[in-house]
C-alpha atoms as a PDB file:
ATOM      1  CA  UNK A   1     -23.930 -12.507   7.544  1.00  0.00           C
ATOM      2  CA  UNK A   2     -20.377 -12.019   6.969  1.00  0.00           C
ATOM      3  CA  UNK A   3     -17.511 -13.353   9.776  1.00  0.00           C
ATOM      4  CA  UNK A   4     -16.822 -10.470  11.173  1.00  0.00           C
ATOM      5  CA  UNK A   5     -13.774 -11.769  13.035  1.00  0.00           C
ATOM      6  CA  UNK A   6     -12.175 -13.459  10.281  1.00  0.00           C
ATOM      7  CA  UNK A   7     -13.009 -10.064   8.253  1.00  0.00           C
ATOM      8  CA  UNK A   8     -11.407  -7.953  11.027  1.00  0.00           C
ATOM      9  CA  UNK A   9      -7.954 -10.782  11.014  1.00  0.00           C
ATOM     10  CA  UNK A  10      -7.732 -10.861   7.534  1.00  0.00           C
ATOM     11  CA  UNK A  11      -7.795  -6.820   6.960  1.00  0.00           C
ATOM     12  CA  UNK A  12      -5.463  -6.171   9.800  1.00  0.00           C
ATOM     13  CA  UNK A  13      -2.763  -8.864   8.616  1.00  0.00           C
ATOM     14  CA  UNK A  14      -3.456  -7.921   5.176  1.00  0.00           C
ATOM     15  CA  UNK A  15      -2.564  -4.582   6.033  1.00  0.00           C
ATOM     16  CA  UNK A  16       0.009  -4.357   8.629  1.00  0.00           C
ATOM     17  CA  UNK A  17       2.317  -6.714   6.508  1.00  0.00           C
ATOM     18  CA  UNK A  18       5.318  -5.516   4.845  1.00  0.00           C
ATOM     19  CA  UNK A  19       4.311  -4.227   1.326  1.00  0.00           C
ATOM     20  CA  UNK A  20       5.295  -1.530  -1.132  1.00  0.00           C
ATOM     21  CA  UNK A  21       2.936   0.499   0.744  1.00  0.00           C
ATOM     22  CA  UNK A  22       4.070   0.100   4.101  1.00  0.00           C
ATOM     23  CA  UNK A  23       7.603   0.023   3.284  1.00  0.00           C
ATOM     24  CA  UNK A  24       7.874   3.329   1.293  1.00  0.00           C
ATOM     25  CA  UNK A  25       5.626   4.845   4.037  1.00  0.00           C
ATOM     26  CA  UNK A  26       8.665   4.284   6.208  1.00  0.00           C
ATOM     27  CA  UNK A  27      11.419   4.967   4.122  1.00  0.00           C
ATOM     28  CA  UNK A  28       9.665   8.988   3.698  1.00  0.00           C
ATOM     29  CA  UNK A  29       8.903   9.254   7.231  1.00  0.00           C
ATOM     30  CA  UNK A  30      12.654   7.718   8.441  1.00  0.00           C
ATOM     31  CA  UNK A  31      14.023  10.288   5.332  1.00  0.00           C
ATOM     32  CA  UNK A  32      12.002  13.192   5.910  1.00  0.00           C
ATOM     33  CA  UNK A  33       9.447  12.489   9.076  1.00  0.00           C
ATOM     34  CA  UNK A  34       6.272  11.691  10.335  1.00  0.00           C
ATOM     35  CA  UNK A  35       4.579  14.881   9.240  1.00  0.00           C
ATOM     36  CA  UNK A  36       6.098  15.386   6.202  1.00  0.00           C
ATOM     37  CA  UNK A  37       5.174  12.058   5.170  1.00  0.00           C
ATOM     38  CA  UNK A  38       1.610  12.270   5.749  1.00  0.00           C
ATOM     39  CA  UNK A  39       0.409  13.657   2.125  1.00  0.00           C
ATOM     40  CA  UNK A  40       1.847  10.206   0.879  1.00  0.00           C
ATOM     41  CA  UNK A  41      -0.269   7.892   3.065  1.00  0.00           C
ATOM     42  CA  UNK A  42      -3.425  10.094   2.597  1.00  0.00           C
ATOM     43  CA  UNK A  43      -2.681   9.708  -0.999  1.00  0.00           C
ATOM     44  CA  UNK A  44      -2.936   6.103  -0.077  1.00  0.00           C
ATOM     45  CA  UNK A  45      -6.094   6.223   1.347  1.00  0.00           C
ATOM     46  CA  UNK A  46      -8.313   7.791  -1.721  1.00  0.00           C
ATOM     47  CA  UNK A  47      -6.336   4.923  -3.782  1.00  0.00           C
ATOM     48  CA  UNK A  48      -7.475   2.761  -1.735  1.00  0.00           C
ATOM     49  CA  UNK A  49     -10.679   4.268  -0.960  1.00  0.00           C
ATOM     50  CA  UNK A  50     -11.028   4.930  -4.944  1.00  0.00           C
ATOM     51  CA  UNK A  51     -10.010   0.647  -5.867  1.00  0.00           C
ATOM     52  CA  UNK A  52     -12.429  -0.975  -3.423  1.00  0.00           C
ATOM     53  CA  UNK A  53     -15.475   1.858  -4.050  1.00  0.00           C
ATOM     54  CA  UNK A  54     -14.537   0.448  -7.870  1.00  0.00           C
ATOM     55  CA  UNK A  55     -14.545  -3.254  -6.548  1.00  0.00           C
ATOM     56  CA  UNK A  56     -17.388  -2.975  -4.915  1.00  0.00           C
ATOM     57  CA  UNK A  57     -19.152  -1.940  -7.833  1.00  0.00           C
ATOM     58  CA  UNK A  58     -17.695  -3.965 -10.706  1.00  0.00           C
ATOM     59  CA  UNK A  59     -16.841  -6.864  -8.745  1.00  0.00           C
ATOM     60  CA  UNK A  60     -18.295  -9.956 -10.366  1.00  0.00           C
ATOM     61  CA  UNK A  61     -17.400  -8.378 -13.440  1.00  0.00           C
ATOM     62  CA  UNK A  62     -13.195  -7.974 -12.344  1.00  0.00           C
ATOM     63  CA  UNK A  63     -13.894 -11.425 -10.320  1.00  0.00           C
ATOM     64  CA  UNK A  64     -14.330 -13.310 -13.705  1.00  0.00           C
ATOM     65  CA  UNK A  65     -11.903 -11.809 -15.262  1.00  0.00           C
ATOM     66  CA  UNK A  66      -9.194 -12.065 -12.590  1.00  0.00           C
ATOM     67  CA  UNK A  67      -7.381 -15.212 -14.571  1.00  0.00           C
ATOM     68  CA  UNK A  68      -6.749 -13.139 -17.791  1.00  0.00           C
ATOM     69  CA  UNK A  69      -5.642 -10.016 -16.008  1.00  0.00           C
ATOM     70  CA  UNK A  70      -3.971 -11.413 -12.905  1.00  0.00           C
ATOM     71  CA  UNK A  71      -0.911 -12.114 -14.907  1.00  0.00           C
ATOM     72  CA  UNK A  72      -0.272  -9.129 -16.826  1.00  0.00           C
ATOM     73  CA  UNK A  73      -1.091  -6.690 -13.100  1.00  0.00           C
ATOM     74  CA  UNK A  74       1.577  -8.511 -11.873  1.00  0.00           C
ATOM     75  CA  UNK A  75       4.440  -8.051 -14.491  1.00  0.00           C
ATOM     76  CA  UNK A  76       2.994  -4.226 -14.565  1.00  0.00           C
ATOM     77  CA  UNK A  77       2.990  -4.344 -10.391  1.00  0.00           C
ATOM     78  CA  UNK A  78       6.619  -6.290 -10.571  1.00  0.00           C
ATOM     79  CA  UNK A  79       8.034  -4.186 -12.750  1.00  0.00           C
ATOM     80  CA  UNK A  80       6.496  -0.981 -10.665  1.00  0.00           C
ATOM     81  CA  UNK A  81       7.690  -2.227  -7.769  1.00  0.00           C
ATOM     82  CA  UNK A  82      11.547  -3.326  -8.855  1.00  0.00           C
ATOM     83  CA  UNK A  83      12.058   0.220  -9.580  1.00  0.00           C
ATOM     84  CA  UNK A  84      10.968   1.666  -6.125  1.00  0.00           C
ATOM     85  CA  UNK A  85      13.161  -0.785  -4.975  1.00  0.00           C
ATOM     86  CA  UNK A  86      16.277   0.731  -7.332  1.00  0.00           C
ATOM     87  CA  UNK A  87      15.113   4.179  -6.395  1.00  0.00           C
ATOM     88  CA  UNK A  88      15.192   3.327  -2.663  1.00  0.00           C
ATOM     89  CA  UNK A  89      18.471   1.959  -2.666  1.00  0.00           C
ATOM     90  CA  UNK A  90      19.831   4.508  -4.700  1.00  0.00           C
ATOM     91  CA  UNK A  91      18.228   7.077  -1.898  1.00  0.00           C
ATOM     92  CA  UNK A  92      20.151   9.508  -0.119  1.00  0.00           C
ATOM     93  CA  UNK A  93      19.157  10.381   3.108  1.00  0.00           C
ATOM     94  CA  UNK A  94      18.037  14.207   3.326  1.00  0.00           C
ATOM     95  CA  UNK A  95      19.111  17.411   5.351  1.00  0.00           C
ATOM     96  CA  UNK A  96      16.317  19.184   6.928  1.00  0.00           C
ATOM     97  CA  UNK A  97      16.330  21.939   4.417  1.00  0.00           C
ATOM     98  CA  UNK A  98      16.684  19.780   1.531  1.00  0.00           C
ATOM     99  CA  UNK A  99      14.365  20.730  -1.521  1.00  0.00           C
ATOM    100  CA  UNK A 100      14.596  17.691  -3.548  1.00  0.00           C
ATOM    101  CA  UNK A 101      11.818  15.803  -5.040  1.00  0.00           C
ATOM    102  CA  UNK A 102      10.724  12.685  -3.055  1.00  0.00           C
ATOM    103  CA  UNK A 103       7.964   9.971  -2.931  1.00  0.00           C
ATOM    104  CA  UNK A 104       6.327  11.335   0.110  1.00  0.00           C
ATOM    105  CA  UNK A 105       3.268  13.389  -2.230  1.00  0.00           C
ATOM    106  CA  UNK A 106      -0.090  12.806  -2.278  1.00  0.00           C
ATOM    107  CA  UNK A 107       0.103  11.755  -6.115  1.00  0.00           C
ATOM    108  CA  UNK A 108       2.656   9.345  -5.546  1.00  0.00           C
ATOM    109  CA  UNK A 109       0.603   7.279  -3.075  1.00  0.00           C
ATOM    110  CA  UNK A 110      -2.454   7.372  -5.064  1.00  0.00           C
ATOM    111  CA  UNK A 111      -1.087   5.940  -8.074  1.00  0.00           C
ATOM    112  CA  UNK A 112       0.666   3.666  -6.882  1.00  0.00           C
ATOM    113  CA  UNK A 113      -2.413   1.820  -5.250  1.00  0.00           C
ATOM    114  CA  UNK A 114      -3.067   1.806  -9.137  1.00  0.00           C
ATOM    115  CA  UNK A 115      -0.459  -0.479 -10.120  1.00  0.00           C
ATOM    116  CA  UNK A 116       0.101  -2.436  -6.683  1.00  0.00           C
ATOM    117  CA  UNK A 117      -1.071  -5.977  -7.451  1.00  0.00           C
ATOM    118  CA  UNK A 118      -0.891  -6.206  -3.912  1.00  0.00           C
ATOM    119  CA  UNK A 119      -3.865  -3.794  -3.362  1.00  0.00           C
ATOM    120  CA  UNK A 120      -6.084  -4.559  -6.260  1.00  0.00           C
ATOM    121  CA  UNK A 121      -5.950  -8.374  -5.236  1.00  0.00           C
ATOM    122  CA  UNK A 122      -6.688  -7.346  -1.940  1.00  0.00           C
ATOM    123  CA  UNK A 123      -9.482  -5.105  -2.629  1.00  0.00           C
ATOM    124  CA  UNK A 124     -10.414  -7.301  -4.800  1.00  0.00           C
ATOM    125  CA  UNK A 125     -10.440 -10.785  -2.936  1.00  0.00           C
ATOM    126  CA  UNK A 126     -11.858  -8.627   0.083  1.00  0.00           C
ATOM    127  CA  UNK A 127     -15.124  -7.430  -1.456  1.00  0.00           C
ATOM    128  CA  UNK A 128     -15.420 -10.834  -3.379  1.00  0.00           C
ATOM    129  CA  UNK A 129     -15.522 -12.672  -0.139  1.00  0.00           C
ATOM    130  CA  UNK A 130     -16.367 -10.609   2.805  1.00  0.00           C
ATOM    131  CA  UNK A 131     -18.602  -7.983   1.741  1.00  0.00           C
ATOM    132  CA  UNK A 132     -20.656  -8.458  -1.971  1.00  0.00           C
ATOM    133  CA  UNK A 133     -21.903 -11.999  -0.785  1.00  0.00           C
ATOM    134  CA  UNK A 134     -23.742 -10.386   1.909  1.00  0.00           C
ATOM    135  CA  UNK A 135     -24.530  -6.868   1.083  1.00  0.00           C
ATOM    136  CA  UNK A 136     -26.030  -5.155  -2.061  1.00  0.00           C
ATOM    137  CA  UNK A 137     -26.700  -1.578  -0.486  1.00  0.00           C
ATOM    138  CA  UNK A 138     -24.801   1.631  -2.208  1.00  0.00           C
ATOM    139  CA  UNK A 139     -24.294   2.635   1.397  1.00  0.00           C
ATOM    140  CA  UNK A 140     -23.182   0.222   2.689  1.00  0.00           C
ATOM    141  CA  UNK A 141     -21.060  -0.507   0.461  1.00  0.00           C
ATOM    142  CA  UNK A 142     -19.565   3.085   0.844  1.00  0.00           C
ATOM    143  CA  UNK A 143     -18.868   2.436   4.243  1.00  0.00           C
ATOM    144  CA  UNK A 144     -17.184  -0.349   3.884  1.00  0.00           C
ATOM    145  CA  UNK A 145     -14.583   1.310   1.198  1.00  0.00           C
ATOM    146  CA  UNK A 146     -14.330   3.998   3.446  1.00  0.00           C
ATOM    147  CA  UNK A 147     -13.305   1.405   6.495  1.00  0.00           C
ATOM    148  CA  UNK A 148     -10.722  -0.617   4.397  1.00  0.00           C
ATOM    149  CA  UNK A 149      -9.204   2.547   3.191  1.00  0.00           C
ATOM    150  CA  UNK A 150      -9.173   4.000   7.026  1.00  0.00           C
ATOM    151  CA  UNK A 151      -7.389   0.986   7.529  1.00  0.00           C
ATOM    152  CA  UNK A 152      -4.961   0.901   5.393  1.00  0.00           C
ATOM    153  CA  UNK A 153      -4.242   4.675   6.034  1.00  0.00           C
ATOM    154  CA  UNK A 154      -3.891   3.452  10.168  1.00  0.00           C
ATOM    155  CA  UNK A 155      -1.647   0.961   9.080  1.00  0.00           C
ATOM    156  CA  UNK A 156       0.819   2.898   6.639  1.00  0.00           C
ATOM    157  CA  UNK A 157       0.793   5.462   9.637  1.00  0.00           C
ATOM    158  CA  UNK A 158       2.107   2.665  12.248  1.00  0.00           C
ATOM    159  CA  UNK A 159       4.719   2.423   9.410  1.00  0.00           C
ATOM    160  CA  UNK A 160       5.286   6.175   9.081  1.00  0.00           C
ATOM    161  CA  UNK A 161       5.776   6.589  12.841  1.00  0.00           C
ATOM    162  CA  UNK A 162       7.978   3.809  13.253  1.00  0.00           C
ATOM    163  CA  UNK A 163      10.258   5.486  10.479  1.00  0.00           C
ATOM    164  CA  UNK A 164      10.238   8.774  12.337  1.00  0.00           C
ATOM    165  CA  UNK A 165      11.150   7.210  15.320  1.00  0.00           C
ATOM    166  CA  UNK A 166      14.186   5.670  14.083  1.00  0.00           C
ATOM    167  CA  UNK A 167      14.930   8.217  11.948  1.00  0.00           C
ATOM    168  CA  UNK A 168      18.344   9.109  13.746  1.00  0.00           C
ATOM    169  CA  UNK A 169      19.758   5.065  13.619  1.00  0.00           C
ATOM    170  CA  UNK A 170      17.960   4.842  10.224  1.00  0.00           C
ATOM    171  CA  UNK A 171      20.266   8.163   8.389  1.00  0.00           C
ATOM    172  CA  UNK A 172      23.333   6.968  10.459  1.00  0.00           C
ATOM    173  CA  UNK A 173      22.768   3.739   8.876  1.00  0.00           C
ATOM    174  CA  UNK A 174      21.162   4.944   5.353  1.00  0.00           C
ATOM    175  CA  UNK A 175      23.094   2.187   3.317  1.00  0.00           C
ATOM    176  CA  UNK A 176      22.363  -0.709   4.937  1.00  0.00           C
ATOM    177  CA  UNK A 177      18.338   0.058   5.793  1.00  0.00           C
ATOM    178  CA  UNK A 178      18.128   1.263   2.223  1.00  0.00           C
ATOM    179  CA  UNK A 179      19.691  -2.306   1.412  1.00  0.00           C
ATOM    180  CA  UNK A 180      17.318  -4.130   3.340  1.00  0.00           C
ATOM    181  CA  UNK A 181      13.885  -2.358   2.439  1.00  0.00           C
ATOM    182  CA  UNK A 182      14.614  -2.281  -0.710  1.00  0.00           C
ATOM    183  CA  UNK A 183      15.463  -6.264  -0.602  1.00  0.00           C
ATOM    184  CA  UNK A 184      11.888  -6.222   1.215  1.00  0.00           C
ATOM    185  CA  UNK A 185      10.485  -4.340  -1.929  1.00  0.00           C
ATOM    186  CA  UNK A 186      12.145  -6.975  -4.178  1.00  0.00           C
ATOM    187  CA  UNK A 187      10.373 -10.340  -2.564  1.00  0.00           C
ATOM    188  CA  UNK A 188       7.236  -7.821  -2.776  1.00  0.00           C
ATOM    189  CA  UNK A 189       7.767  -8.184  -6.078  1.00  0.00           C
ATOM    190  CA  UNK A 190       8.928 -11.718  -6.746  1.00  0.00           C
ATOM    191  CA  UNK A 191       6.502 -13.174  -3.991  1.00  0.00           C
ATOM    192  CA  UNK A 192       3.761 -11.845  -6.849  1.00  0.00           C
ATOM    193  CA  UNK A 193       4.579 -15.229  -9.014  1.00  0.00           C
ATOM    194  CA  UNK A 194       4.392 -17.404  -6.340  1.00  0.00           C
END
Protein backbone atom coordinates (compact mmCIF):
# COMPACT_ATOMS: atom_id res chain seq x y z
CA UNK A 1 0.00 0.00 0.00
CA UNK A 2 1.23 3.10 -1.44
CA UNK A 3 1.80 6.54 0.95
CA UNK A 4 -0.90 8.19 0.08
CA UNK A 5 0.22 11.44 1.69
CA UNK A 6 3.56 11.57 0.34
CA UNK A 7 1.73 10.62 -3.14
CA UNK A 8 -0.77 13.49 -2.67
CA UNK A 9 2.66 16.14 -1.60
CA UNK A 10 4.65 15.02 -4.24
CA UNK A 11 1.84 15.44 -7.17
CA UNK A 12 0.68 18.74 -5.88
CA UNK A 13 4.36 20.29 -5.64
CA UNK A 14 5.21 18.52 -8.70
CA UNK A 15 2.53 20.23 -10.30
CA UNK A 16 1.91 23.59 -8.98
CA UNK A 17 5.68 24.49 -9.58
CA UNK A 18 6.74 26.79 -12.18
CA UNK A 19 7.26 24.77 -15.45
CA UNK A 20 6.86 25.20 -19.18
CA UNK A 21 3.45 24.11 -18.55
CA UNK A 22 2.39 26.34 -15.98
CA UNK A 23 4.17 29.23 -17.25
CA UNK A 24 2.80 29.29 -20.87
CA UNK A 25 -0.64 28.54 -19.29
CA UNK A 26 -0.26 32.03 -17.89
CA UNK A 27 1.33 33.87 -20.45
CA UNK A 28 -2.16 32.80 -22.92
CA UNK A 29 -4.52 33.48 -20.25
CA UNK A 30 -2.62 37.09 -19.12
CA UNK A 31 -2.43 37.60 -23.35
CA UNK A 32 -5.70 36.48 -24.31
CA UNK A 33 -7.77 35.23 -20.97
CA UNK A 34 -8.99 32.68 -18.89
CA UNK A 35 -11.46 31.27 -21.37
CA UNK A 36 -9.68 31.59 -24.29
CA UNK A 37 -6.92 29.79 -22.82
CA UNK A 38 -8.69 26.80 -21.81
CA UNK A 39 -8.27 24.58 -25.18
CA UNK A 40 -4.44 24.83 -24.26
CA UNK A 41 -4.60 23.33 -20.75
CA UNK A 42 -7.19 20.66 -21.85
CA UNK A 43 -4.71 19.91 -24.48
CA UNK A 44 -2.54 19.41 -21.49
CA UNK A 45 -4.54 17.10 -19.86
CA UNK A 46 -4.91 14.19 -22.72
CA UNK A 47 -0.90 14.72 -22.90
CA UNK A 48 -0.75 14.08 -19.78
CA UNK A 49 -3.48 11.72 -19.49
CA UNK A 50 -2.00 10.01 -22.85
CA UNK A 51 2.14 9.85 -21.10
CA UNK A 52 1.20 8.30 -17.76
CA UNK A 53 -1.75 5.77 -19.39
CA UNK A 54 1.70 4.94 -21.60
CA UNK A 55 3.83 4.80 -18.29
CA UNK A 56 1.71 2.88 -16.66
CA UNK A 57 1.83 0.35 -19.17
CA UNK A 58 5.43 0.24 -20.38
CA UNK A 59 6.92 1.26 -17.26
CA UNK A 60 9.62 -1.20 -16.28
CA UNK A 61 10.37 -1.28 -19.77
CA UNK A 62 11.01 3.03 -20.02
CA UNK A 63 12.32 2.57 -16.21
CA UNK A 64 15.40 0.57 -17.52
CA UNK A 65 15.96 2.45 -20.11
CA UNK A 66 15.73 5.88 -18.46
CA UNK A 67 19.85 6.24 -18.37
CA UNK A 68 20.20 5.96 -22.22
CA UNK A 69 17.27 8.17 -23.03
CA UNK A 70 17.30 10.63 -20.14
CA UNK A 71 20.01 12.54 -21.83
CA UNK A 72 18.98 12.90 -25.26
CA UNK A 73 14.84 13.98 -23.79
CA UNK A 74 16.55 16.56 -22.26
CA UNK A 75 18.63 18.26 -25.09
CA UNK A 76 15.22 17.57 -27.24
CA UNK A 77 13.09 19.12 -24.00
CA UNK A 78 16.00 22.02 -23.65
CA UNK A 79 16.06 22.85 -26.89
CA UNK A 80 11.94 22.78 -26.99
CA UNK A 81 11.79 24.75 -24.26
CA UNK A 82 14.62 27.66 -25.16
CA UNK A 83 12.47 28.46 -28.01
CA UNK A 84 9.14 29.02 -26.08
CA UNK A 85 11.20 31.03 -24.12
CA UNK A 86 12.43 33.24 -27.46
CA UNK A 87 8.87 33.12 -28.66
CA UNK A 88 7.57 34.46 -25.32
CA UNK A 89 9.81 37.20 -25.12
CA UNK A 90 9.43 38.11 -28.52
CA UNK A 91 5.40 38.15 -27.67
CA UNK A 92 3.29 40.99 -28.21
CA UNK A 93 0.55 41.45 -26.11
CA UNK A 94 -2.90 41.17 -28.10
CA UNK A 95 -6.04 43.46 -28.76
CA UNK A 96 -9.25 41.81 -28.12
CA UNK A 97 -10.02 41.35 -31.73
CA UNK A 98 -6.70 40.21 -32.65
CA UNK A 99 -6.65 37.11 -35.10
CA UNK A 100 -3.17 36.04 -34.79
CA UNK A 101 -1.94 32.62 -34.20
CA UNK A 102 -1.01 31.84 -30.54
CA UNK A 103 -0.01 28.91 -28.22
CA UNK A 104 -3.26 28.81 -26.43
CA UNK A 105 -4.70 25.49 -28.88
CA UNK A 106 -5.46 22.32 -27.89
CA UNK A 107 -2.54 20.86 -30.18
CA UNK A 108 -0.07 22.99 -28.76
CA UNK A 109 -0.55 21.70 -25.20
CA UNK A 110 -0.68 18.18 -26.16
CA UNK A 111 2.51 18.05 -27.82
CA UNK A 112 4.26 19.70 -25.85
CA UNK A 113 3.68 17.20 -22.86
CA UNK A 114 5.52 15.13 -25.67
CA UNK A 115 8.74 16.75 -25.51
CA UNK A 116 8.61 18.22 -21.80
CA UNK A 117 11.30 16.26 -19.95
CA UNK A 118 9.66 17.72 -17.16
CA UNK A 119 6.44 15.63 -17.65
CA UNK A 120 7.76 12.39 -18.94
CA UNK A 121 10.18 12.24 -15.82
CA UNK A 122 7.37 12.99 -13.81
CA UNK A 123 5.01 10.57 -15.17
CA UNK A 124 7.50 8.53 -15.27
CA UNK A 125 9.17 8.61 -11.69
CA UNK A 126 5.39 8.83 -10.46
CA UNK A 127 4.11 5.48 -11.72
CA UNK A 128 7.62 3.91 -11.01
CA UNK A 129 7.27 4.72 -7.39
CA UNK A 130 3.82 5.42 -6.27
CA UNK A 131 1.56 3.43 -8.27
CA UNK A 132 3.15 0.08 -10.38
CA UNK A 133 4.78 -1.21 -7.03
CA UNK A 134 1.44 -1.59 -5.63
CA UNK A 135 -1.10 -2.02 -8.28
CA UNK A 136 -1.28 -4.28 -11.43
CA UNK A 137 -5.10 -3.68 -12.33
CA UNK A 138 -5.95 -2.06 -16.00
CA UNK A 139 -8.45 -0.06 -13.99
CA UNK A 140 -6.88 1.02 -11.74
CA UNK A 141 -4.37 1.99 -13.39
CA UNK A 142 -6.78 4.11 -15.63
CA UNK A 143 -7.83 5.92 -12.79
CA UNK A 144 -4.90 6.84 -11.66
CA UNK A 145 -3.79 8.47 -15.24
CA UNK A 146 -6.95 10.01 -15.26
CA UNK A 147 -6.21 11.65 -11.54
CA UNK A 148 -2.61 12.86 -12.39
CA UNK A 149 -3.84 14.33 -15.57
CA UNK A 150 -6.97 16.06 -13.57
CA UNK A 151 -4.29 17.36 -11.67
CA UNK A 152 -2.20 18.74 -13.71
CA UNK A 153 -5.17 20.29 -15.71
CA UNK A 154 -6.30 21.96 -11.89
CA UNK A 155 -3.00 23.16 -11.61
CA UNK A 156 -2.29 24.82 -15.15
CA UNK A 157 -5.85 26.36 -14.47
CA UNK A 158 -4.62 28.07 -11.01
CA UNK A 159 -1.97 29.33 -13.53
CA UNK A 160 -4.46 30.36 -16.22
CA UNK A 161 -6.60 32.30 -13.72
CA UNK A 162 -3.89 33.98 -12.12
CA UNK A 163 -2.87 35.30 -15.72
CA UNK A 164 -6.38 36.54 -16.35
CA UNK A 165 -6.43 38.23 -13.29
CA UNK A 166 -3.49 40.27 -13.88
CA UNK A 167 -4.03 40.57 -17.22
CA UNK A 168 -4.43 44.51 -17.09
CA UNK A 169 -0.75 45.06 -14.95
CA UNK A 170 0.57 42.10 -17.03
CA UNK A 171 -0.16 44.07 -20.95
CA UNK A 172 0.77 47.44 -19.24
CA UNK A 173 3.88 45.78 -18.32
CA UNK A 174 4.24 43.19 -21.43
CA UNK A 175 8.14 43.71 -21.64
CA UNK A 176 9.23 43.16 -18.47
CA UNK A 177 6.72 39.95 -17.50
CA UNK A 178 7.62 38.62 -20.91
CA UNK A 179 11.35 39.12 -19.62
CA UNK A 180 10.85 37.38 -16.56
CA UNK A 181 8.73 34.22 -17.66
CA UNK A 182 10.61 33.71 -20.24
CA UNK A 183 13.90 33.84 -17.85
CA UNK A 184 11.60 31.28 -15.79
CA UNK A 185 11.32 29.14 -19.07
CA UNK A 186 15.14 29.35 -19.47
CA UNK A 187 16.21 27.77 -15.80
CA UNK A 188 13.25 25.27 -16.91
CA UNK A 189 15.48 24.44 -19.29
CA UNK A 190 18.96 24.64 -17.83
CA UNK A 191 17.73 23.22 -14.36
CA UNK A 192 17.23 19.88 -16.81
CA UNK A 193 21.27 19.22 -16.51
CA UNK A 194 21.44 19.69 -13.09
Amino acid sequence: MPNFVAFLFYVLVANLSPGPNTIISMSNASQYGFKKSLMFNVGIFFGVLIIVALCSVFSMALYSLIPSIKLVMSYIGAAYILWLAWKTYRSKPQSEHATSKHTDKFLYGLLLQFVNPNTIIYCIMTVSTFIVPYYSSVLILTVFSVILAFIGFLATCCWSLFGSIFQKFIIKNTKVVNTIMSLLLVYCAVSLFF
